[in-house]
Protein backbone atom coordinates (compact mmCIF):
# COMPACT_ATOMS: atom_id res chain seq x y z
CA UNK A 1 3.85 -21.40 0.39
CA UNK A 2 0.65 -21.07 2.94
CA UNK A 3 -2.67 -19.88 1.25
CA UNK A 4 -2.57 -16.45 2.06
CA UNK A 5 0.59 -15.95 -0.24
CA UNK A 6 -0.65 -18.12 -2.83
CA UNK A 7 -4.38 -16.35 -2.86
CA UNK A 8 -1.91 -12.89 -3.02
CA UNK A 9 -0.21 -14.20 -6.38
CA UNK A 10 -3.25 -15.16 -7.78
CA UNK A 11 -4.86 -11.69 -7.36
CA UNK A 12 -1.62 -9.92 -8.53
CA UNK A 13 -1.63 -12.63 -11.98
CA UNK A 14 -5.15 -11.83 -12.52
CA UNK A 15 -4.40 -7.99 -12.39
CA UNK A 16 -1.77 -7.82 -14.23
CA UNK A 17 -3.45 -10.02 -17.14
CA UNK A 18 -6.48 -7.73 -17.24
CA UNK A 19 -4.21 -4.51 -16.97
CA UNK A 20 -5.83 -2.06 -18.97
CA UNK A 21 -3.11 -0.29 -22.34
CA UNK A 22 -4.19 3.19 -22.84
CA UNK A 23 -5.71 5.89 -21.02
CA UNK A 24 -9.05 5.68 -21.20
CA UNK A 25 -8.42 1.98 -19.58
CA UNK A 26 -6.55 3.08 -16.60
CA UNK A 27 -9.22 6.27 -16.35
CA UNK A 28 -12.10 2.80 -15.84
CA UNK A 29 -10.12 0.79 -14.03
CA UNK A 30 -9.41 4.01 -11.31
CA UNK A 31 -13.18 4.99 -11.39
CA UNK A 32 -14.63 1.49 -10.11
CA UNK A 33 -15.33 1.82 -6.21
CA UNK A 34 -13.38 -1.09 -4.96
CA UNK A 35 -10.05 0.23 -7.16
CA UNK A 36 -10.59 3.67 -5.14
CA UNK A 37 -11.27 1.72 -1.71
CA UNK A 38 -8.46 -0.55 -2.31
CA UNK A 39 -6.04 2.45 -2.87
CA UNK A 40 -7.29 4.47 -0.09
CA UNK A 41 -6.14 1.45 2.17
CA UNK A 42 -3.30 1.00 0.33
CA UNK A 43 -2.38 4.68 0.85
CA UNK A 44 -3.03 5.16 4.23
CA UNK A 45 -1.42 1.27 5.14
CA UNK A 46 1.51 3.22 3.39
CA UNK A 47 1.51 6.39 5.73
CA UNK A 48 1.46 4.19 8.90
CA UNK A 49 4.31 2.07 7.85
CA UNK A 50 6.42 5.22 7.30
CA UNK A 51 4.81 6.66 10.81
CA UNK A 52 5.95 3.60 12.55
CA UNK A 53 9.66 3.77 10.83
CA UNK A 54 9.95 7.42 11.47
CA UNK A 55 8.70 6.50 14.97
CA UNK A 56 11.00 3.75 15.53
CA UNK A 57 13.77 5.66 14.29
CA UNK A 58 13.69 8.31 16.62
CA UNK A 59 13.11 6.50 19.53
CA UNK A 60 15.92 4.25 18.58
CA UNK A 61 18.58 6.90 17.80
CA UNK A 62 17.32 10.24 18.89
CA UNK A 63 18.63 10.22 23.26
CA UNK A 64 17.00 13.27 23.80
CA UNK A 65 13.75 13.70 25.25
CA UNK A 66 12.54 16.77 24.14
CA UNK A 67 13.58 16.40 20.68
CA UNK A 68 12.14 12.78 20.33
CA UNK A 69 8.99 13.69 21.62
């Protein structure tokens, strides 16, 4: 396991320890900057990985030119 996993598992165990019960929890937890900065990333890391696999994907199987483009 190299350190970059093993820091990963650590962060995951640590937020899923402090993960808040009821609603007023999660309505904290989702108003602290970093939680909002961390799932704007996440979000858009999310968009470009379905980008690039739409992308791939039609360069892959579409032959056509005009439609691919």
């Amino acid at each position: 396991m190299s350190t970059r996993q093993a820091l990963s598992s650590l962060v995951i165990l640590a937020v899923l320890a402090a993960s808040p019960t009821g609603f007023a929890h999660w309505k904290d937890f989702f108003s602290q900057t970093w939680t909002r900065i961390g799932g704007t990333i996440f979000f858009f890391s999310l968009l470009l990985h379905a980008w690039v696999g739409v992308r791939d994907a039609l360069m892959d199987y579409v032959h056509r030119t005009g439609v691919r483009l």
